[in-house]
PDB file of N, CA and C in Angstrom:
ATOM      1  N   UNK A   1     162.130  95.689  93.993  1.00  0.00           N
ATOM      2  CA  UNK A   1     162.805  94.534  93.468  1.00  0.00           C
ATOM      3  C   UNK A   1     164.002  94.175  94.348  1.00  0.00           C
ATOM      4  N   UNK A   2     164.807  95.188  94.726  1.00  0.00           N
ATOM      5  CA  UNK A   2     165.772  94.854  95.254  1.00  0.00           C
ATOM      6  C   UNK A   2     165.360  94.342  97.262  1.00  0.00           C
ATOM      7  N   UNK A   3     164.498  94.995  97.392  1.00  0.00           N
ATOM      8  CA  UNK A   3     163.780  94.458  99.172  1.00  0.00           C
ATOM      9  C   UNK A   3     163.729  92.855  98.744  1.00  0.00           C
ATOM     10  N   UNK A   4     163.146  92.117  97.738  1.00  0.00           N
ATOM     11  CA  UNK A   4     162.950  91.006  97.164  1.00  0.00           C
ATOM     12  C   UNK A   4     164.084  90.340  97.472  1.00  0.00           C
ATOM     13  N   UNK A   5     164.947  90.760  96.583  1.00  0.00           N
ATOM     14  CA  UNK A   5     166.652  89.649  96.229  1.00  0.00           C
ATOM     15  C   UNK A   5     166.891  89.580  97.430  1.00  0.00           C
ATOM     16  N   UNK A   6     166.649  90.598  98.325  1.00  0.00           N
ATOM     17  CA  UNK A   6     167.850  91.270  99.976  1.00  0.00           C
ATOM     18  C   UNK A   6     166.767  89.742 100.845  1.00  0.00           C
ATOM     19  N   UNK A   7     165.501  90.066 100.187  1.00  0.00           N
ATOM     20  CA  UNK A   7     164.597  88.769 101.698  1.00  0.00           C
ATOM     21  C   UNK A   7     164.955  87.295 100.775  1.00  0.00           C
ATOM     22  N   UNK A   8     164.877  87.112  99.641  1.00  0.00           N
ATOM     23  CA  UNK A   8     165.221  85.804  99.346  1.00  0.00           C
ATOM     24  C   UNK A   8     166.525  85.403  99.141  1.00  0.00           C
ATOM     25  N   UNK A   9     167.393  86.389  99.015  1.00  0.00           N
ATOM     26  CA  UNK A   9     169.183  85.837  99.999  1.00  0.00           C
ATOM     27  C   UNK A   9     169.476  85.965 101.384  1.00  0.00           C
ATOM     28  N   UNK A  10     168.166  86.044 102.090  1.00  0.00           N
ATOM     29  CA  UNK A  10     168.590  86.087 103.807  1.00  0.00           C
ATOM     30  C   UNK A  10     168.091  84.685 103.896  1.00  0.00           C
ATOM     31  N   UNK A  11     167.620  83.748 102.731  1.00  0.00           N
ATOM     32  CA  UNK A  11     166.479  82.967 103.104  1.00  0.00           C
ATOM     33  C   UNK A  11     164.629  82.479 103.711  1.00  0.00           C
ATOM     34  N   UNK A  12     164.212  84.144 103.343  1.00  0.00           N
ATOM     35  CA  UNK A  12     162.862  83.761 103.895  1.00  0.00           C
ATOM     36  C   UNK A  12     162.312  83.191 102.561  1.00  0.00           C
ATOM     37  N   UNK A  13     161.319  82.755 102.638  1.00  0.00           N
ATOM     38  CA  UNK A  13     159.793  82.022 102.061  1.00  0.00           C
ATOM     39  C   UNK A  13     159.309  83.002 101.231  1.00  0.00           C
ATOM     40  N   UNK A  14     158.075  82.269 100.914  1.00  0.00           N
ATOM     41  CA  UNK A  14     157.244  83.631  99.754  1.00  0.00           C
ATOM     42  C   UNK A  14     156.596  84.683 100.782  1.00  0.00           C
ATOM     43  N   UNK A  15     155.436  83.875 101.488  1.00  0.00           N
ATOM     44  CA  UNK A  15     155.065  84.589 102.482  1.00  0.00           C
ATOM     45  C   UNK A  15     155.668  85.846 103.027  1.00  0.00           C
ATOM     46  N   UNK A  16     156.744  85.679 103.634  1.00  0.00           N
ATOM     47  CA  UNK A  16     157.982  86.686 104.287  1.00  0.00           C
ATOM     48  C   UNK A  16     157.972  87.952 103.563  1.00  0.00           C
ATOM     49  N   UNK A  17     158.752  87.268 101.925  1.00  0.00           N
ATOM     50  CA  UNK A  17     159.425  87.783 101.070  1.00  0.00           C
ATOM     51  C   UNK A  17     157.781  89.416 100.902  1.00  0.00           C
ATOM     52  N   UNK A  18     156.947  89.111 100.698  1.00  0.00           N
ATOM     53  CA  UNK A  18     155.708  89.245 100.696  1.00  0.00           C
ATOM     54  C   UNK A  18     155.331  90.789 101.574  1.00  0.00           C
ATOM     55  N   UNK A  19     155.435  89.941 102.391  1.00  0.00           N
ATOM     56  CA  UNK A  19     155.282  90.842 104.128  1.00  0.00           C
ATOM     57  C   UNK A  19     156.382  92.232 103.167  1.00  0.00           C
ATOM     58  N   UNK A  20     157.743  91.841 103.672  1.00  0.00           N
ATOM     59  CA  UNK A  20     159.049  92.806 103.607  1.00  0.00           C
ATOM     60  C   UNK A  20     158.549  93.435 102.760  1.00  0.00           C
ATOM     61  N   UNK A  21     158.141  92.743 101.334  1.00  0.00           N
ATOM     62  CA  UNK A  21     158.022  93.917 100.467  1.00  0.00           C
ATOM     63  C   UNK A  21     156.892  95.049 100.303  1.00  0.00           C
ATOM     64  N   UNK A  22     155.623  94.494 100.279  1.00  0.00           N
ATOM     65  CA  UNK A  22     154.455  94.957 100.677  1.00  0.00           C
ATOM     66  C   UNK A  22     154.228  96.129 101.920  1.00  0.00           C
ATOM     67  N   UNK A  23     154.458  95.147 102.925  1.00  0.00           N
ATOM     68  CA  UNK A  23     154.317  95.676 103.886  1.00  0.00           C
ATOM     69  C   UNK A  23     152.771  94.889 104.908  1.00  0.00           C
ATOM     70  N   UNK A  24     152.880  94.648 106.302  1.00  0.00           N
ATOM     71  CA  UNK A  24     152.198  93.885 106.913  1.00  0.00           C
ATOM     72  C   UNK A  24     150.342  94.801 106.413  1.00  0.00           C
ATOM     73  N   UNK A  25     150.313  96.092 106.383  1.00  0.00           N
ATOM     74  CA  UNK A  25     149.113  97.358 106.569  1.00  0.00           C
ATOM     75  C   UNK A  25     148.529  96.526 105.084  1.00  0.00           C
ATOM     76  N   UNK A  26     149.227  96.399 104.009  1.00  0.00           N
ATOM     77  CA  UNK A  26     148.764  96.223 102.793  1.00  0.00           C
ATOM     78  C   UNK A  26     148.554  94.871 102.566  1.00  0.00           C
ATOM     79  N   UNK A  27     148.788  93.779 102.926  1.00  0.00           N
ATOM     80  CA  UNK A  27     148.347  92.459 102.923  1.00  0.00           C
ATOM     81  C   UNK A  27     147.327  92.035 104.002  1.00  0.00           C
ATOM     82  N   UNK A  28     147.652  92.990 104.918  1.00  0.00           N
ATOM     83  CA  UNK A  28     145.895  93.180 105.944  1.00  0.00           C
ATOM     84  C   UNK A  28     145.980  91.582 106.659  1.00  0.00           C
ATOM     85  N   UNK A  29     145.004  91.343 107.565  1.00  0.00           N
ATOM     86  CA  UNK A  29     144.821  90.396 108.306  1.00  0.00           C
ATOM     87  C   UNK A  29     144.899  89.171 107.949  1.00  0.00           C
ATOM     88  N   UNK A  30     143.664  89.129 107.002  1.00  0.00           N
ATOM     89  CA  UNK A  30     143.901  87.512 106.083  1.00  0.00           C
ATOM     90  C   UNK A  30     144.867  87.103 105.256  1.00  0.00           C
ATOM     91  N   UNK A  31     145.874  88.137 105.263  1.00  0.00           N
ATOM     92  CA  UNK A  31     146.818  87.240 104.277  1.00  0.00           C
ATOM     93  C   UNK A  31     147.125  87.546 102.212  1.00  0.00           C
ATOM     94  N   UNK A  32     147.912  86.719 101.881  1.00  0.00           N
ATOM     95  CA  UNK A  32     147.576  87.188 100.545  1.00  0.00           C
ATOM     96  C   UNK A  32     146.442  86.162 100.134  1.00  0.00           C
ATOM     97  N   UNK A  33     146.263  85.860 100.965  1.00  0.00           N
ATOM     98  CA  UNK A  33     144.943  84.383 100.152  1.00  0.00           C
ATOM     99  C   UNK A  33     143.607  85.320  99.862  1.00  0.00           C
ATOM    100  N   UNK A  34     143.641  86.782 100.721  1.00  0.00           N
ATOM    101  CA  UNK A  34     142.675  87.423 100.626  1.00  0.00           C
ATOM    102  C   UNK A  34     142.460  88.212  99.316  1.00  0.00           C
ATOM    103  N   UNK A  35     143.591  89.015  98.985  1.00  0.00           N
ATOM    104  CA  UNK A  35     144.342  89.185  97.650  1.00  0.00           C
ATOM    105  C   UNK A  35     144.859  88.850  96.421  1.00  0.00           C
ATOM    106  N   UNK A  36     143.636  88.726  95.517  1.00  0.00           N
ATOM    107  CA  UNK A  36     144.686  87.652  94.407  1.00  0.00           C
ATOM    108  C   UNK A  36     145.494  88.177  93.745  1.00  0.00           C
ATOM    109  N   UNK A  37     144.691  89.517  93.640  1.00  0.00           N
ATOM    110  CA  UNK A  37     145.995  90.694  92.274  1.00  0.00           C
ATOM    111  C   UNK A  37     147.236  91.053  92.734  1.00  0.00           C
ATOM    112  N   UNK A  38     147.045  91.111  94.477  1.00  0.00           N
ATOM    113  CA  UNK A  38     148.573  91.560  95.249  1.00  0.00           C
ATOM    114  C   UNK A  38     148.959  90.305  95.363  1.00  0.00           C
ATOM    115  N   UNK A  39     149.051  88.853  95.645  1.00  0.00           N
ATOM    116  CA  UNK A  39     149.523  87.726  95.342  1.00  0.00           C
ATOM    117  C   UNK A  39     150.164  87.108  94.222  1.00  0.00           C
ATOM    118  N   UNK A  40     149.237  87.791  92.785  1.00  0.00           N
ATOM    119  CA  UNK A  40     150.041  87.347  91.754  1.00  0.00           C
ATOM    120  C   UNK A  40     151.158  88.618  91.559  1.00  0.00           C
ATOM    121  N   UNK A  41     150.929  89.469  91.771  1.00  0.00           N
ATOM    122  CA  UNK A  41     152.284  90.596  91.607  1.00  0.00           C
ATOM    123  C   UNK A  41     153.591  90.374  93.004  1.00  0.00           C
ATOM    124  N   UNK A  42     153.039  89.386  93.459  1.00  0.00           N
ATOM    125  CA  UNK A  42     153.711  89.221  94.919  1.00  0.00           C
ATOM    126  C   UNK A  42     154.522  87.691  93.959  1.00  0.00           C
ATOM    127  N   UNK A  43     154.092  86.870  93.572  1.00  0.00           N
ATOM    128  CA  UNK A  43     154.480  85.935  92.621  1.00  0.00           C
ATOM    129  C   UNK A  43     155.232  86.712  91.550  1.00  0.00           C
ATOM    130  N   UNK A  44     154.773  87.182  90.724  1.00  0.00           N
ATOM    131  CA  UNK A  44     155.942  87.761  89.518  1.00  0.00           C
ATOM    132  C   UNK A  44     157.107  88.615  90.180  1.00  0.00           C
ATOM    133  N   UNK A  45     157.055  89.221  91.312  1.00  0.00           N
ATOM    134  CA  UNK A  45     158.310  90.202  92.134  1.00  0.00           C
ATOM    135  C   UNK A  45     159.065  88.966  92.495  1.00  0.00           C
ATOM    136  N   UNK A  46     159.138  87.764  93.163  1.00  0.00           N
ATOM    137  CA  UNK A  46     159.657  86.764  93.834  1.00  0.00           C
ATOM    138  C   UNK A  46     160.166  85.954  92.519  1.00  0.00           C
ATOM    139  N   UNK A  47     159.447  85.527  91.113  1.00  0.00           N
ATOM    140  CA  UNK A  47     160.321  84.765  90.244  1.00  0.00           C
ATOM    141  C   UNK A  47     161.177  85.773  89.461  1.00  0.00           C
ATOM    142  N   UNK A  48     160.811  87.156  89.370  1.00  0.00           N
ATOM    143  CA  UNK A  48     161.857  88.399  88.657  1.00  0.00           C
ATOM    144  C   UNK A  48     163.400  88.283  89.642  1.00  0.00           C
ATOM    145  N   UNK A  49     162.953  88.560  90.972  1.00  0.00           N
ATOM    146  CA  UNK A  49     164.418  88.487  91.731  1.00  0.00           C
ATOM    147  C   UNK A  49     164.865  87.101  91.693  1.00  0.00           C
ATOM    148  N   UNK A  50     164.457  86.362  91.735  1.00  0.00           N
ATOM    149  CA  UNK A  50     164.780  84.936  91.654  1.00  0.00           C
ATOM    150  C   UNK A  50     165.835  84.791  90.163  1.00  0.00           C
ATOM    151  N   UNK A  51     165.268  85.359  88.971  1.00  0.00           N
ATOM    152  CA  UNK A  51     165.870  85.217  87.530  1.00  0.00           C
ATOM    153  C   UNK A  51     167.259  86.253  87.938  1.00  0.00           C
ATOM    154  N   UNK A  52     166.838  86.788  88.481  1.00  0.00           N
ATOM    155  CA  UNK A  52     168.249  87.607  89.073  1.00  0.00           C
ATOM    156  C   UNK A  52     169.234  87.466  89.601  1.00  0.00           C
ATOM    157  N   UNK A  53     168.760  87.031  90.233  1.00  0.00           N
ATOM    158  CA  UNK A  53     169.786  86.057  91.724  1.00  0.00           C
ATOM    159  C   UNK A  53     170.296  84.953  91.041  1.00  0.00           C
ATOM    160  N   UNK A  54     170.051  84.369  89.744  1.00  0.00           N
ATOM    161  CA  UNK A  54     170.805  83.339  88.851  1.00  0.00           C
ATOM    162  C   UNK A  54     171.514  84.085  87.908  1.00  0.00           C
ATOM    163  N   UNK A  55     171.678  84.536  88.093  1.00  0.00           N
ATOM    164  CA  UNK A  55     172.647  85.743  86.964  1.00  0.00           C
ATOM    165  C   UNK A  55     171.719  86.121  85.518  1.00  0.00           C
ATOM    166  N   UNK A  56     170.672  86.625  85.978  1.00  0.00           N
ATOM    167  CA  UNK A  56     169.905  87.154  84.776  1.00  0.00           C
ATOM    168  C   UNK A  56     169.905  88.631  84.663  1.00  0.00           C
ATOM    169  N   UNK A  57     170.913  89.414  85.575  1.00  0.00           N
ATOM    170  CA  UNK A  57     171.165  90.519  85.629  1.00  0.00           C
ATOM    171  C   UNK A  57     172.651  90.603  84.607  1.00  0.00           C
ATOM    172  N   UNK A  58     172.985  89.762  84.183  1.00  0.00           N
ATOM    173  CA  UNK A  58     173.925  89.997  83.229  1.00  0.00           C
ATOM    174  C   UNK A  58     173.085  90.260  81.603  1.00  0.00           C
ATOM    175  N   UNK A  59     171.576  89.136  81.439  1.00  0.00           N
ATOM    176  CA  UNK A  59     171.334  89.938  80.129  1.00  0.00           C
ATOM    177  C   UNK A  59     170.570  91.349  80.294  1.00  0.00           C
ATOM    178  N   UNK A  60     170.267  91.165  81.580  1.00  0.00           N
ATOM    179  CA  UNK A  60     169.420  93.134  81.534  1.00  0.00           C
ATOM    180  C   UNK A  60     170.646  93.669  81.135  1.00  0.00           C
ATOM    181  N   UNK A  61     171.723  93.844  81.388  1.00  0.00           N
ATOM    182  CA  UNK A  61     173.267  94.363  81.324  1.00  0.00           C
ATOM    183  C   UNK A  61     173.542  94.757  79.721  1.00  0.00           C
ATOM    184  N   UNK A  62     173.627  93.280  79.131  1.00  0.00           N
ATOM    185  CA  UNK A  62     173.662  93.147  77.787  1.00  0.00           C
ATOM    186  C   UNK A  62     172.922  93.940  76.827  1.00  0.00           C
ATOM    187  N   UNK A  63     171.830  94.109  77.489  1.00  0.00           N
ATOM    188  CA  UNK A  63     170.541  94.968  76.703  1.00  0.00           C
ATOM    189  C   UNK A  63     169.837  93.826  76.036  1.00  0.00           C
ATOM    190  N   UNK A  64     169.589  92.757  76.590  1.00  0.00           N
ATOM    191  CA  UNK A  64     168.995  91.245  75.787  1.00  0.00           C
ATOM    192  C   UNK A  64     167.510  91.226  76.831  1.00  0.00           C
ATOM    193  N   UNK A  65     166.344  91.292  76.488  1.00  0.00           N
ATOM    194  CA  UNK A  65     164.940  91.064  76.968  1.00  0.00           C
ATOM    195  C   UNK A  65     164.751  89.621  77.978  1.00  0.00           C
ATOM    196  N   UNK A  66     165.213  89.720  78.797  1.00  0.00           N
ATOM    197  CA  UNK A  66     164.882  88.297  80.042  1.00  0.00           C
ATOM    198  C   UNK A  66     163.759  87.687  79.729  1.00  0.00           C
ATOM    199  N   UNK A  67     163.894  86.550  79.472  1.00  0.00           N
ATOM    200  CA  UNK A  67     162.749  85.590  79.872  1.00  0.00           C
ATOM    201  C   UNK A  67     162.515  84.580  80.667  1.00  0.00           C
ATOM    202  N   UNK A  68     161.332  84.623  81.607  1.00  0.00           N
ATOM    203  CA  UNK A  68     160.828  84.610  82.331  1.00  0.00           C
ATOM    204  C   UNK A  68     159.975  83.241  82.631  1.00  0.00           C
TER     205      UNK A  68
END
């Protein structure tokens, strides 16, 4: 989660964000287009840090259930 916040406050893309976190070995040649299950967990990691990076780390804090 946190490789996530660190690539989408340097400014990369989904793609990128993707790569960094994953890793290039595990998204393999074709891409995530090849991957749908690592694409959609590659999607829910990117809008989780995203809810974060807007201060949604204050209700994890609170003990209040984020939604998403």
């Amino acid at each position: 989660m946190l490789k996530a916040v660190a690539a989408l406050a340097a400014g990369k893309k989904f793609p990128q964000v993707a790569l960094e976190v994953y890793g290039a070995e595990r998204i393999g040649e074709k891409g995530l287009d090849s991957d749908g299950d690592l694409r959609a967990r590659a999607r829910r990691l990117v809008k989780k840090a995203q809810f974060l990076m807007k201060g949604g780390y204050i209700e994890l804090a609170a003990g209040r259930r984020p939604r998403l």
